[in-house]
N, C-alpha and C. Protein backbone atom coordinates (compact mmCIF):
# COMPACT_ATOMS: atom_id res chain seq x y z
N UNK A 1 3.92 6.52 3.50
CA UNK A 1 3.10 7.03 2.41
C UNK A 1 3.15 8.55 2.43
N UNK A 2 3.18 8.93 1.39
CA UNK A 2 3.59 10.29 0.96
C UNK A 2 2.81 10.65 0.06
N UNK A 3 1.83 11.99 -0.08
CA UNK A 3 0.72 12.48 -1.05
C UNK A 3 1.60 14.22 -0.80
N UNK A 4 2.18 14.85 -2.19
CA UNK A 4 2.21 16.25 -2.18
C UNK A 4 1.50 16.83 -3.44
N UNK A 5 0.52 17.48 -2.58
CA UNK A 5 -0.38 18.46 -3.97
C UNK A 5 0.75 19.52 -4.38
N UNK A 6 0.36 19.93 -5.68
CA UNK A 6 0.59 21.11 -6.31
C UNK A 6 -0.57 21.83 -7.16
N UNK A 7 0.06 22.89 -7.48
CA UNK A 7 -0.89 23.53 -8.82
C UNK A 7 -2.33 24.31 -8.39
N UNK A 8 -1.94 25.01 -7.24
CA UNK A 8 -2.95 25.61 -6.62
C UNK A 8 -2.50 27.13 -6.76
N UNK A 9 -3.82 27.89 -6.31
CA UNK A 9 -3.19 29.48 -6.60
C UNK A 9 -4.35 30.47 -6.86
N UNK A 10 -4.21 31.39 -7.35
CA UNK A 10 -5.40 32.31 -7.77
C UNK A 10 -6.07 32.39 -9.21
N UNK A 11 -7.15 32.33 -9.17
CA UNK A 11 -7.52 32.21 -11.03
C UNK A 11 -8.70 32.91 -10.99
N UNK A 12 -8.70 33.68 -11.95
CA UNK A 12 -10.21 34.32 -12.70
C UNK A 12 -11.58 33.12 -13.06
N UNK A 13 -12.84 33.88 -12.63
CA UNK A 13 -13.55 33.13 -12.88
C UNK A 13 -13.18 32.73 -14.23
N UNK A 14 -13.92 31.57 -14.65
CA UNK A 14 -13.76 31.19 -16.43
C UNK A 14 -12.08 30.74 -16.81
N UNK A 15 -11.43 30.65 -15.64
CA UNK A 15 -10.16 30.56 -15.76
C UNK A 15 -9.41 29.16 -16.01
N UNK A 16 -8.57 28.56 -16.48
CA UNK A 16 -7.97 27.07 -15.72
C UNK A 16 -6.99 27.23 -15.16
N UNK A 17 -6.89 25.73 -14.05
CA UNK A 17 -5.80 25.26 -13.29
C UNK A 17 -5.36 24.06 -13.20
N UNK A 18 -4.57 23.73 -13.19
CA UNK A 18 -3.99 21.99 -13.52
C UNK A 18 -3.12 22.12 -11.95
N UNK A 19 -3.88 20.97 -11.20
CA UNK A 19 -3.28 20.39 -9.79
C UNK A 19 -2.24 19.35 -10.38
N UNK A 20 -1.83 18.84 -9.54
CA UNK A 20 -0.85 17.35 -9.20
C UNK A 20 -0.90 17.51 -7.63
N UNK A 21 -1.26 15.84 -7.94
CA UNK A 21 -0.51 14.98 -6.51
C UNK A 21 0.42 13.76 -7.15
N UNK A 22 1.61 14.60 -6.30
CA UNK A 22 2.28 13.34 -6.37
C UNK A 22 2.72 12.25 -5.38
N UNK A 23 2.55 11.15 -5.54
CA UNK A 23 2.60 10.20 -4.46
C UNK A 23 4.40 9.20 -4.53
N UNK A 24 3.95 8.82 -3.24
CA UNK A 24 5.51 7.69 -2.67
C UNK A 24 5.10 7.15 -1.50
N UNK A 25 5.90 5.80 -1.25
CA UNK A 25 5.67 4.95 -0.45
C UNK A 25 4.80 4.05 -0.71
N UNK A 26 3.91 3.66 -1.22
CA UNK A 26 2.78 2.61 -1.90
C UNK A 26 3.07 2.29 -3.33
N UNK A 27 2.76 1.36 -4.09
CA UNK A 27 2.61 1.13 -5.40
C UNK A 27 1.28 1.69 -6.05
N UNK A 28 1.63 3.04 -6.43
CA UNK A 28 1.08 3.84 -6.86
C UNK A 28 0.06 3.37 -8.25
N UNK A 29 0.74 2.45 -9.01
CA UNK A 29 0.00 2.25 -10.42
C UNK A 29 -1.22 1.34 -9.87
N UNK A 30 -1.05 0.40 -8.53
CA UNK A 30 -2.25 -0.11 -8.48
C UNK A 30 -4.11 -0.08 -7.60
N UNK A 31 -3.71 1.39 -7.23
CA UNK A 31 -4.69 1.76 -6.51
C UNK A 31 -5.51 2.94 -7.18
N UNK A 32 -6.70 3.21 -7.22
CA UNK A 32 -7.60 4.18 -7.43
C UNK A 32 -7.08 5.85 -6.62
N UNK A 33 -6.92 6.96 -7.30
CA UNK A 33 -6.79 7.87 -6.65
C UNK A 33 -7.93 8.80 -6.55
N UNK A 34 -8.07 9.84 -5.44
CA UNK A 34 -9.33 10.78 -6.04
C UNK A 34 -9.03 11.67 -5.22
N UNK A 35 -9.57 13.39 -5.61
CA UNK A 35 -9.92 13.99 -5.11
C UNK A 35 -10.97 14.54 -4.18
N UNK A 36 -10.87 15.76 -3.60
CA UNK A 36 -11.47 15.94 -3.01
C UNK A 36 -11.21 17.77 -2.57
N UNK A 37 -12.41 18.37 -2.15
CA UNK A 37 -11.92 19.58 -1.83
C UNK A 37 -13.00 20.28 -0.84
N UNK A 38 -12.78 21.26 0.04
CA UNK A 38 -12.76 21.78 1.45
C UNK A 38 -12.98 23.10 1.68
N UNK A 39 -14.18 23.68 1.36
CA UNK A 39 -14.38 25.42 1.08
C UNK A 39 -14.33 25.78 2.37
N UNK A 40 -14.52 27.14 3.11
CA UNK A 40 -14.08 27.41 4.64
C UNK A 40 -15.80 27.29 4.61
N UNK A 41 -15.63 26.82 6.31
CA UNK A 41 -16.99 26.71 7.07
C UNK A 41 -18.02 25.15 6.25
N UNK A 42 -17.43 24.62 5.42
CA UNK A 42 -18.05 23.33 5.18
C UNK A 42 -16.99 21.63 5.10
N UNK A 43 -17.78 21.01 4.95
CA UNK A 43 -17.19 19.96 5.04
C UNK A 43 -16.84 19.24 4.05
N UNK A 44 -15.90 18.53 3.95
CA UNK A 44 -14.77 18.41 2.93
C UNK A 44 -15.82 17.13 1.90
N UNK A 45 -15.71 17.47 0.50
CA UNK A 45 -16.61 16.90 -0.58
C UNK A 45 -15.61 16.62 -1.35
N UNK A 46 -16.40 15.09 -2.12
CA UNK A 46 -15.71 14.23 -3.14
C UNK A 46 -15.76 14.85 -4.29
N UNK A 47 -14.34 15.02 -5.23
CA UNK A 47 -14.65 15.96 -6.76
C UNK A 47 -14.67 14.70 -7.66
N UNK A 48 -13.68 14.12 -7.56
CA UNK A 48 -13.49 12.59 -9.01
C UNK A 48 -12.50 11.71 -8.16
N UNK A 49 -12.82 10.57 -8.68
CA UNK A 49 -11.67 9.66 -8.60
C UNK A 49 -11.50 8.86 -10.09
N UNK A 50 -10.62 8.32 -10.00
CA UNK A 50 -9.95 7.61 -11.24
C UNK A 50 -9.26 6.83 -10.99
N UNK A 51 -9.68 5.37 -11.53
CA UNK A 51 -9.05 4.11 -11.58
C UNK A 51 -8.17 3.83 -11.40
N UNK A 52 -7.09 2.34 -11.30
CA UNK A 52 -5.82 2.46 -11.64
C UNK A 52 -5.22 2.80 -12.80
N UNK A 53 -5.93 2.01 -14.03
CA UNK A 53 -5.61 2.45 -15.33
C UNK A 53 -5.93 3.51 -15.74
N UNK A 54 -7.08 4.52 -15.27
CA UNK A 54 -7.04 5.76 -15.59
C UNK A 54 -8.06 5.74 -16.54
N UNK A 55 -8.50 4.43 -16.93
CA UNK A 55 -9.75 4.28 -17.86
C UNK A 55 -11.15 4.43 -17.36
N UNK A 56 -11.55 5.02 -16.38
CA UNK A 56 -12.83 5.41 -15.33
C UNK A 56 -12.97 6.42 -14.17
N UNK A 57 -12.80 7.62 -15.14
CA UNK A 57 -12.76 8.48 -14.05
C UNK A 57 -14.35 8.64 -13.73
N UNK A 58 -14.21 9.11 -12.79
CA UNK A 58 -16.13 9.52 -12.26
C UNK A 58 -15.71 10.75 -11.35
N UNK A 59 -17.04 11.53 -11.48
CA UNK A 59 -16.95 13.45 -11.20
C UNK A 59 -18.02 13.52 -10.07
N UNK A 60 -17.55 14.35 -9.55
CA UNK A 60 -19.22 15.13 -8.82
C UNK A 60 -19.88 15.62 -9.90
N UNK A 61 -21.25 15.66 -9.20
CA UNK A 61 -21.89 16.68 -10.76
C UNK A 61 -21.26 18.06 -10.92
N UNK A 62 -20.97 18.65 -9.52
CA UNK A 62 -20.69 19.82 -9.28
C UNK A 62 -19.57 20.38 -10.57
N UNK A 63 -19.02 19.12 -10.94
CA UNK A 63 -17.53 19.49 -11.67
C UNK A 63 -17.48 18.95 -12.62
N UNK A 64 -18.87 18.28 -13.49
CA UNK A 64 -18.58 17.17 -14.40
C UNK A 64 -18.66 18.19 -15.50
N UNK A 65 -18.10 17.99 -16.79
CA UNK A 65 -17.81 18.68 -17.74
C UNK A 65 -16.88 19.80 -17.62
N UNK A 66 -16.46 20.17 -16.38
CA UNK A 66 -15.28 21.04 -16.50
C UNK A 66 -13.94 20.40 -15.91
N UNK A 67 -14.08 19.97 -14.96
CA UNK A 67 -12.82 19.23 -14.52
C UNK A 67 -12.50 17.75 -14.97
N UNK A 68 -11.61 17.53 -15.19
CA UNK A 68 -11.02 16.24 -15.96
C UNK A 68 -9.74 15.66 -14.98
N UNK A 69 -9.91 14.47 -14.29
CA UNK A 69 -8.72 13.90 -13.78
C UNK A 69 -8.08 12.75 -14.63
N UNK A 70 -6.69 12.65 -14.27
CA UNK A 70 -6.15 11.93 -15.17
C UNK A 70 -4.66 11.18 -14.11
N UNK A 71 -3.78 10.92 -14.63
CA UNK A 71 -2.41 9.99 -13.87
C UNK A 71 -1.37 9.54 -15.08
N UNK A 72 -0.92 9.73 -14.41
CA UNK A 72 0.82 9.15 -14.73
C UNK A 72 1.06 8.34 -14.21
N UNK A 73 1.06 6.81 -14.39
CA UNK A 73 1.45 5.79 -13.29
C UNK A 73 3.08 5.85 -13.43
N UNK A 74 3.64 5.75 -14.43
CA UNK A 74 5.30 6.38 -14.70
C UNK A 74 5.63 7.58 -13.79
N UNK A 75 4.75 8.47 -13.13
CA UNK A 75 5.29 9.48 -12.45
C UNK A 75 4.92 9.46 -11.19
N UNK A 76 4.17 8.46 -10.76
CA UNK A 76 3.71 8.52 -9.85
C UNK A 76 2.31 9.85 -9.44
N UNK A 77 1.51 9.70 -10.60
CA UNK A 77 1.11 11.38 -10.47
C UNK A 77 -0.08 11.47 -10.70
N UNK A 78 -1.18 12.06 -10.47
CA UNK A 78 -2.33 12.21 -10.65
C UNK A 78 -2.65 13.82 -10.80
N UNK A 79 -3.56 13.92 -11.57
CA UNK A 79 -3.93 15.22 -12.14
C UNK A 79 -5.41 15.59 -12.15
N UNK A 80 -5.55 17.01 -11.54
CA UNK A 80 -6.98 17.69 -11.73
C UNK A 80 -6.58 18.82 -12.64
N UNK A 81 -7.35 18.91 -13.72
CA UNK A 81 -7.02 19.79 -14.98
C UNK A 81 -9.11 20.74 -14.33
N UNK A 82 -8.95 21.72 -14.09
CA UNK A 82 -9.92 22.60 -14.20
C UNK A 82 -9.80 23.47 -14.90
N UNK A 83 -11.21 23.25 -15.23
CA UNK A 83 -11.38 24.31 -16.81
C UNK A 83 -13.13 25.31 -16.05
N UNK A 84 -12.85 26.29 -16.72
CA UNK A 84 -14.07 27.65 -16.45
C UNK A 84 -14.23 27.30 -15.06
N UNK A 85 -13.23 27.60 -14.25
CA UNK A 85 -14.01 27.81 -12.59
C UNK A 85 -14.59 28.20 -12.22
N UNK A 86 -15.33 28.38 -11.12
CA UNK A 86 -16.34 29.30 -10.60
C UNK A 86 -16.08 29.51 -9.51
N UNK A 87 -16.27 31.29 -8.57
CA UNK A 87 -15.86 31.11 -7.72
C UNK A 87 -16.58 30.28 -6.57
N UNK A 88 -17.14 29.42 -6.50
CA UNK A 88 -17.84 28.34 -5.58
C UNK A 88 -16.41 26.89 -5.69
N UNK A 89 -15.82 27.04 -7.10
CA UNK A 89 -14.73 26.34 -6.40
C UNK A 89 -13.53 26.72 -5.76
N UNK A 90 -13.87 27.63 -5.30
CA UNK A 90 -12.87 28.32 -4.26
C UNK A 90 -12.58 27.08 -2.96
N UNK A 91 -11.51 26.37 -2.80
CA UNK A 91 -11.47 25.31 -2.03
C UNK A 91 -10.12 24.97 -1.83
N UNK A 92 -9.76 24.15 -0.31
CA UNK A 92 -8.48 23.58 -0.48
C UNK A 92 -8.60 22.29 -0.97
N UNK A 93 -8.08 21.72 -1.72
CA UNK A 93 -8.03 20.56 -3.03
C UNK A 93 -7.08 19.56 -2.25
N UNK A 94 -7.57 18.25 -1.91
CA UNK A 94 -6.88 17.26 -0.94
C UNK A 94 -6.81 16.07 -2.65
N UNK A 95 -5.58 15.64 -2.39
CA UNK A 95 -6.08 13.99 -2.84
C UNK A 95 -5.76 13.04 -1.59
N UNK A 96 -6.19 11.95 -2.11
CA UNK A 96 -6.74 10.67 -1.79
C UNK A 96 -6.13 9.52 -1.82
N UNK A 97 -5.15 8.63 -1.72
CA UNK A 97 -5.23 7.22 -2.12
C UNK A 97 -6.06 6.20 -1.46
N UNK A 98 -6.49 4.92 -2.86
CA UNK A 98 -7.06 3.94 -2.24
C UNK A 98 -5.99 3.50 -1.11
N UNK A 99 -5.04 3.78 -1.62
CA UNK A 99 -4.08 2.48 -0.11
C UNK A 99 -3.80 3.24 1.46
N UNK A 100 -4.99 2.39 1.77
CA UNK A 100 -4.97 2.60 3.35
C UNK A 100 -6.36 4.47 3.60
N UNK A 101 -6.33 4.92 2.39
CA UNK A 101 -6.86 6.27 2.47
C UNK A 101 -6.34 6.99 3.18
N UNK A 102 -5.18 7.12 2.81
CA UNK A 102 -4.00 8.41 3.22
C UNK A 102 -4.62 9.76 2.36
N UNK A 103 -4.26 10.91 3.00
CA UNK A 103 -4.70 12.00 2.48
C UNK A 103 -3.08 13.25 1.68
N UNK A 104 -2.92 13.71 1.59
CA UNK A 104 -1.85 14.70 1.40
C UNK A 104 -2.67 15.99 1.98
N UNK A 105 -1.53 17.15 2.01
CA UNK A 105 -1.60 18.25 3.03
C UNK A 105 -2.26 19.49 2.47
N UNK A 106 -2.89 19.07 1.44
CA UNK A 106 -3.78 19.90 0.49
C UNK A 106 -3.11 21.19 0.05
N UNK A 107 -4.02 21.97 -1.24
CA UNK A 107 -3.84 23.31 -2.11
C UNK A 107 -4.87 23.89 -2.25
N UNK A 108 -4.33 25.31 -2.11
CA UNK A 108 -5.55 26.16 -2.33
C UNK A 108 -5.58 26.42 -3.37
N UNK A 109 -6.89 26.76 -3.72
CA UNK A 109 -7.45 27.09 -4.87
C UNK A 109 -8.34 28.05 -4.65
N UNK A 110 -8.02 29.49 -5.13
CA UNK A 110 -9.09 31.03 -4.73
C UNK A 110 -9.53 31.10 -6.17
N UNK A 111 -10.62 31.26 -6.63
CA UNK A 111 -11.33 31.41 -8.01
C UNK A 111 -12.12 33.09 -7.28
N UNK A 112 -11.35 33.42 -8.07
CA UNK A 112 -11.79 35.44 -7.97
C UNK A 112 -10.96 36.20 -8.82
N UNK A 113 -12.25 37.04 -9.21
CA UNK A 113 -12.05 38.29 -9.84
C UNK A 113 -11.07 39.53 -9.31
């Protein structure tokens, strides 16, 4: 099993960023994926996960109305689309699979001016 984030980097507050994880080794279309992310000096917190079909995503509050996850079961791919960041989401950004709860090697994400 194989999880590689992308789409991490530096952004202005009020800014967006669109992650990917892309996954291999599991049958990707039939498991739930989710995020998650890891500010320094705290412990690593749930952002969304999303179904197999992609028809139920669910948010932290922390992120509900700005971040939107989504998937490509054709690409094997899952997506965090952040919109108006703040720098409190300054974090390294892990995903998740349901199968087995494998992690990938996470992305940073610096939200600053």
């Amino acid at each position: 099993v194989r999880l590689v984030e992308s789409g991490g980097g530096l952004v202005q507050p009020g800014g967006s960023l669109r992650l990917a994880c892309t996954a291999s080794g599991f049958t990707f279309a039939i498991y739930a994926m989710s995020w998650y992310r890891q500010a320094p000096g705290k412990e690593r917190e749930w952002v969304a996960t999303i179904n197999r079909t992609g028809s139920r995503p669910n948010y932290a509050d922390s992120v509900k109305g700005r971040f939107t996850v989504s998937r490509d079961n054709g690409k094997n791919t899952v997506y965090l689309q952040m919109n108006n960041v703040k720098p409190e989401d300054t974090a390294v950004y892990y995903c998740q699979t349901g199968y087995g709860g494998y992690w990938g090697q996470g992305t940073q994400v610096t939200v600053s001016s």
